[in-house]
C-alpha atoms as a PDB file:
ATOM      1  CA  UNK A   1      -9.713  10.199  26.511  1.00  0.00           C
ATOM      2  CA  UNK A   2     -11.024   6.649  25.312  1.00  0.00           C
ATOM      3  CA  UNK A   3      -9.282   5.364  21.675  1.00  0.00           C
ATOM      4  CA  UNK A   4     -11.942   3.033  21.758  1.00  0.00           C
ATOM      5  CA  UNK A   5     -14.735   5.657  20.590  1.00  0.00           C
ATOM      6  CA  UNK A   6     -12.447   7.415  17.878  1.00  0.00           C
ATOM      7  CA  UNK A   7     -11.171   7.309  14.756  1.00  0.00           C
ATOM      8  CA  UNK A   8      -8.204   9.019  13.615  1.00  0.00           C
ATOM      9  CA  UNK A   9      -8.174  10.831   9.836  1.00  0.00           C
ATOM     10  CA  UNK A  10      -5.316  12.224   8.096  1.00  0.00           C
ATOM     11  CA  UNK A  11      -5.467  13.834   4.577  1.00  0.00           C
ATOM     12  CA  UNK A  12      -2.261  15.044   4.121  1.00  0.00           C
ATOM     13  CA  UNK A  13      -2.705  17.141   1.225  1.00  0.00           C
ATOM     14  CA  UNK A  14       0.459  18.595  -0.911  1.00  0.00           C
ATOM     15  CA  UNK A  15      -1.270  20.501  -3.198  1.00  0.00           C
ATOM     16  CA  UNK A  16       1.958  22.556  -3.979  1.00  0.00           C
ATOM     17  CA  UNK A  17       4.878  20.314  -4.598  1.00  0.00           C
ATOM     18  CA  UNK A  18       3.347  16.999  -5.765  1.00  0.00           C
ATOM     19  CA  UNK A  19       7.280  16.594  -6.142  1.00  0.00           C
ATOM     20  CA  UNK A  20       7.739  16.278  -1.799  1.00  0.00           C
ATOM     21  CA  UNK A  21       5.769  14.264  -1.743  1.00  0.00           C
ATOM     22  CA  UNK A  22       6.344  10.875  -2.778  1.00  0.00           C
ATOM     23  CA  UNK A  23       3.580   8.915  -2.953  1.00  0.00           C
ATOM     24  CA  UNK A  24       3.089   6.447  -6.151  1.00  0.00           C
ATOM     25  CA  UNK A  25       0.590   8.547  -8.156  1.00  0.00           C
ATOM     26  CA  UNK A  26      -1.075  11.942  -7.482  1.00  0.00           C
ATOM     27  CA  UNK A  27      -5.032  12.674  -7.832  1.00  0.00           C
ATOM     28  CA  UNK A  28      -5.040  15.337 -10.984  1.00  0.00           C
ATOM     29  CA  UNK A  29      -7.159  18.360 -10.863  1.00  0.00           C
ATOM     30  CA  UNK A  30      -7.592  19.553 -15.020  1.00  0.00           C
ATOM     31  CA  UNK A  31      -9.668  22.411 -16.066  1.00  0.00           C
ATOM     32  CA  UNK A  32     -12.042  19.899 -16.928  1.00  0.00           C
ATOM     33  CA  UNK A  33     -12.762  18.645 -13.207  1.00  0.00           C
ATOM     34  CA  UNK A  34     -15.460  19.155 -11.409  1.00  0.00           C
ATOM     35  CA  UNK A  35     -14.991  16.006  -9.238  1.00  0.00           C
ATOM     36  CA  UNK A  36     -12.064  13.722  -8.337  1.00  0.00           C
ATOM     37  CA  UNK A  37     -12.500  10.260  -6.382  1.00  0.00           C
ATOM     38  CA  UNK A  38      -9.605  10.648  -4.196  1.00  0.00           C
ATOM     39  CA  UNK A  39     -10.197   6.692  -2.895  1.00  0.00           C
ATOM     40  CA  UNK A  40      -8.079   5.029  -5.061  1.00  0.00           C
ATOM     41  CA  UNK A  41      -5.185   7.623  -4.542  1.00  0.00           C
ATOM     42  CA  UNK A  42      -5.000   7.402  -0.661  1.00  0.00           C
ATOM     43  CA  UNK A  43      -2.569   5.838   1.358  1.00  0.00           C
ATOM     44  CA  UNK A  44      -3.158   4.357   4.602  1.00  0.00           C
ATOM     45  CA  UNK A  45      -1.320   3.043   8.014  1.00  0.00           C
ATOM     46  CA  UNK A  46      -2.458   1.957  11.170  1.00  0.00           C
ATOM     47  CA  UNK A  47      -1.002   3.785  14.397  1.00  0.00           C
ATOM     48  CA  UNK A  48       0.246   1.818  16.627  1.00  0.00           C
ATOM     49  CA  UNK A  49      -0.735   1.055  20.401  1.00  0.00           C
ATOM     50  CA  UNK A  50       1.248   4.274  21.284  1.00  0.00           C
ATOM     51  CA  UNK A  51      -0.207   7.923  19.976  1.00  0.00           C
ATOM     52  CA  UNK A  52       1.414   9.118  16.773  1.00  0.00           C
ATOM     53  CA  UNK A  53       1.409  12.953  16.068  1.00  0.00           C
ATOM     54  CA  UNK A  54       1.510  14.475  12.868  1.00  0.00           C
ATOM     55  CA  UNK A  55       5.423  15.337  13.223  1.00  0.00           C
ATOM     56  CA  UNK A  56       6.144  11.866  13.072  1.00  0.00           C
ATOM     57  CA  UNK A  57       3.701  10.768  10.396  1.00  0.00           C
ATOM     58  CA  UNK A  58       5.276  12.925   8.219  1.00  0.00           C
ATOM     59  CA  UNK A  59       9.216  11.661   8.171  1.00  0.00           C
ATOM     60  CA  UNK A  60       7.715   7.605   7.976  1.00  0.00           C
ATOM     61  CA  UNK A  61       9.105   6.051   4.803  1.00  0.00           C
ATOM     62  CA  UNK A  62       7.415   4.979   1.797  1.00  0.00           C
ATOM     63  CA  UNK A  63       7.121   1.304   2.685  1.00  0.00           C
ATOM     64  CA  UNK A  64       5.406   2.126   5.612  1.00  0.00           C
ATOM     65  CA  UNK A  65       2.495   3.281   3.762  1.00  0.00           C
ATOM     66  CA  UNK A  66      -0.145   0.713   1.739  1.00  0.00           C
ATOM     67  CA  UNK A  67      -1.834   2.519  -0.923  1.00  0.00           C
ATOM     68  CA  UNK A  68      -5.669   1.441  -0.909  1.00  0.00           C
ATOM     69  CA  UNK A  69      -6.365   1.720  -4.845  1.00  0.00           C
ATOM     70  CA  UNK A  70      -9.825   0.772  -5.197  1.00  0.00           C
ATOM     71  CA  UNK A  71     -12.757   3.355  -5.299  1.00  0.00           C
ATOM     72  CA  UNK A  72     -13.300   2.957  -1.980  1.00  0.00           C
ATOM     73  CA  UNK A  73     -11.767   2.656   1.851  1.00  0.00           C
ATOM     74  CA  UNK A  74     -12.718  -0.037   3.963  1.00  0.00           C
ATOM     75  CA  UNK A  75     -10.907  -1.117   6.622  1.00  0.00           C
ATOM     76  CA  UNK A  76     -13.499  -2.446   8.695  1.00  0.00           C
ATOM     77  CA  UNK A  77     -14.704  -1.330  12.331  1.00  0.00           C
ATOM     78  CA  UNK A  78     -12.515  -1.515  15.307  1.00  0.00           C
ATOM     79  CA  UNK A  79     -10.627   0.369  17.847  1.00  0.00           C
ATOM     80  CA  UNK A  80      -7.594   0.987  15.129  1.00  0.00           C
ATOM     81  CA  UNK A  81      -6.332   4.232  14.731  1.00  0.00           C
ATOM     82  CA  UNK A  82      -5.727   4.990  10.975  1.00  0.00           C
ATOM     83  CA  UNK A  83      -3.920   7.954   9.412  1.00  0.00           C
ATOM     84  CA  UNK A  84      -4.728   8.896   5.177  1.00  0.00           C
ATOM     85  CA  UNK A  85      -2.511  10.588   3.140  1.00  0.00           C
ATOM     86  CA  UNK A  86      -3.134  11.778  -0.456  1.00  0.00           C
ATOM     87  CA  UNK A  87      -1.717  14.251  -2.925  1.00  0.00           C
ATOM     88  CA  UNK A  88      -3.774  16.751  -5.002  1.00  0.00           C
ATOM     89  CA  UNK A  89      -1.878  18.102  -8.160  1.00  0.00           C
ATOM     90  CA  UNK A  90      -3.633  21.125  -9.813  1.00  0.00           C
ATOM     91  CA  UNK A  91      -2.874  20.587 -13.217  1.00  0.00           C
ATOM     92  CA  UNK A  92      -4.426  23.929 -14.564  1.00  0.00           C
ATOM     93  CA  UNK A  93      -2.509  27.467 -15.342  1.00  0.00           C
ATOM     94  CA  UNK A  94      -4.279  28.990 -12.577  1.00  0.00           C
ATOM     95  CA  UNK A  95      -5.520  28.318  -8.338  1.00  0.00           C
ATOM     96  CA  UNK A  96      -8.518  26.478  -7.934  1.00  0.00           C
ATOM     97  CA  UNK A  97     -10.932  26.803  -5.268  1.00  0.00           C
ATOM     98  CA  UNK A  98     -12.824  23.635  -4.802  1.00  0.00           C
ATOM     99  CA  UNK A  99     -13.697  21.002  -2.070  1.00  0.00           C
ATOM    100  CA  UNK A 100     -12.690  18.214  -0.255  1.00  0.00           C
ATOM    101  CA  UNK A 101     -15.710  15.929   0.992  1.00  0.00           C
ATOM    102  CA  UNK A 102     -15.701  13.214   3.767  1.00  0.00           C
ATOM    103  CA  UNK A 103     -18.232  11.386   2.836  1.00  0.00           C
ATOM    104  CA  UNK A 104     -18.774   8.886   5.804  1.00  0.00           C
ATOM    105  CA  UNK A 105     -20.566  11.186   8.664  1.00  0.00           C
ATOM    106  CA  UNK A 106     -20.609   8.334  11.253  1.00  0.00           C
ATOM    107  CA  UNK A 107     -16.635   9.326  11.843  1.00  0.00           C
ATOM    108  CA  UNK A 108     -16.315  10.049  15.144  1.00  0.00           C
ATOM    109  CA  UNK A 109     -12.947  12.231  15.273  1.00  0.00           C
ATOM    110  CA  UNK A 110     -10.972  13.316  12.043  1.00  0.00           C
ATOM    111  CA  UNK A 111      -8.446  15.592  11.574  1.00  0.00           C
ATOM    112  CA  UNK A 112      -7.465  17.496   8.147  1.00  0.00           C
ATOM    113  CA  UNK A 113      -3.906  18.388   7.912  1.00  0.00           C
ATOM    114  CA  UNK A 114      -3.496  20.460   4.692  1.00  0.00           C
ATOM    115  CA  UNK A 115      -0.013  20.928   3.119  1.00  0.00           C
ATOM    116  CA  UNK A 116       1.810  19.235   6.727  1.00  0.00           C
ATOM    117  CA  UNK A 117       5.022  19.212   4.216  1.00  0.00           C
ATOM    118  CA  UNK A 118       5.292  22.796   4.299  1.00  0.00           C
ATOM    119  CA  UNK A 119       6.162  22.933   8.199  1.00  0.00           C
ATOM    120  CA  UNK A 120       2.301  23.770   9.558  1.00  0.00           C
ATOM    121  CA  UNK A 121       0.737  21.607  11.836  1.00  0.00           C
ATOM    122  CA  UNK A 122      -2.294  22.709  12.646  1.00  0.00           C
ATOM    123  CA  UNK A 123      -4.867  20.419  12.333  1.00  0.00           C
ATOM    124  CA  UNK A 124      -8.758  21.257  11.104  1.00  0.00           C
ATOM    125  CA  UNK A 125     -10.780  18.950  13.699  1.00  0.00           C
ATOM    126  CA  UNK A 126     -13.566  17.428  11.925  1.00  0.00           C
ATOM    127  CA  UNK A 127     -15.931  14.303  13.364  1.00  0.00           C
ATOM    128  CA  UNK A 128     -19.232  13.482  15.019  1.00  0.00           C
ATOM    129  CA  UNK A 129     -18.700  14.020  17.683  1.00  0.00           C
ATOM    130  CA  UNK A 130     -17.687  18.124  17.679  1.00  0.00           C
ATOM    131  CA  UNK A 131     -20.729  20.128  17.363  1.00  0.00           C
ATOM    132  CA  UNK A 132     -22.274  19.934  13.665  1.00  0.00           C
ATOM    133  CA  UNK A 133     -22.459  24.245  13.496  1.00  0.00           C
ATOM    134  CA  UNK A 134     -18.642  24.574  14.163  1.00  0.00           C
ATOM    135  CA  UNK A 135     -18.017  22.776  10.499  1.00  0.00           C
ATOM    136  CA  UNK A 136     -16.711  24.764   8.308  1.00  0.00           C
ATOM    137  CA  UNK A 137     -19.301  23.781   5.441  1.00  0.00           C
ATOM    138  CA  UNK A 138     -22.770  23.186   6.894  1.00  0.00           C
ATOM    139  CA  UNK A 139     -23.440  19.692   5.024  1.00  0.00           C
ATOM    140  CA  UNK A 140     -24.025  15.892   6.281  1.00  0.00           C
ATOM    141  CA  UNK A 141     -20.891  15.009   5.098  1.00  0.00           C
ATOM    142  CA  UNK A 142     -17.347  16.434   6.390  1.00  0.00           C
ATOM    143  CA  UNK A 143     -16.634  18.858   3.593  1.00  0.00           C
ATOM    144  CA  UNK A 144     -13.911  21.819   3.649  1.00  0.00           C
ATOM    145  CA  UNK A 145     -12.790  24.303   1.049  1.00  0.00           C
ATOM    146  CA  UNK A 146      -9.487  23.867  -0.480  1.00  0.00           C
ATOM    147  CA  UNK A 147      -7.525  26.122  -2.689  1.00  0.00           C
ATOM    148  CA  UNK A 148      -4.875  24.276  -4.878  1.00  0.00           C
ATOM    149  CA  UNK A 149      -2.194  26.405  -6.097  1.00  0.00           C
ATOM    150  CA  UNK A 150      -1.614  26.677  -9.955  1.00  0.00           C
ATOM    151  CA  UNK A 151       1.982  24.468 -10.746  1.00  0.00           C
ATOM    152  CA  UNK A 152       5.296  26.137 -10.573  1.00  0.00           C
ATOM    153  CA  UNK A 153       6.692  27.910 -13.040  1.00  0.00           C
ATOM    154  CA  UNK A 154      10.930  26.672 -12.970  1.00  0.00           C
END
């Protein structure tokens, strides 16, 4: 398989326990949303020459991570390999179903991790190249349902 062709996308999603997950600031989800711009909450790093899987992504430290911060990711184009991580609180009393949207459909290869923290590792596989009726939402964009669990009650 060619890296050359591919990009690699990570959301790695803790939509439970914005507490595991350690990131500088979380995206908030209020009773009031009805869209968040995740861009300026994601984190980014570039894989090295040697493939990364998720198991490892997960245990890197905090200061391997560069937090993009503006309303928008650009890190050029190139044969890089990039992995995204962002957390999702859900700052209302109850679950709420909503959606997570891609919203570049010239990626080639992505794939959705959703809650890694909690020991699952099974990747959604998203990208241009995989047939456009096996998406789970039928849209020009990469968009997937999510379902962010109301906060804990301690």
């Amino acid at each position: 398989m060619k890296r050359d062709f591919r990009l690699f996308c990570l959301l790695l999603m803790f939509l439970t326990s914005v507490t595991a997950f350690s990131a500088e600031q979380a995206a908030i989800w209020s009773e009031y949303s009805k869209r968040v711009e995740l861009s300026r909450f994601v984190d980014y790093w570039q894989e090295p020459e040697d493939a990364i899987d998720i198991g490892h992504v997960v245990r890197l430290s905090e200061d391997a991570w560069t937090r993009n911060g503006s309303d928008s990711v650009n890190l050029g184009y190139g044969k890089q390999i990039y992995w995204f991580r962002v957390a999702l609180e859900n700052a209302t009393s109850s679950e709420a179903n909503t959606f997570l949207e891609i919203g570049y459909p010239v990626l080639d290869y992505i794939e959705v991790y959703i809650s890694p923290g909690d020991g699952s590792q099974t990747a959604l596989v998203l990208g241009d190249k995989q047939p456009f009726y096996d998406r789970p939402i039928l849209h020009r964009n990469f968009v997937l349902p999510i379902t962010l669990a109301p906060p804990c009650c301690c």
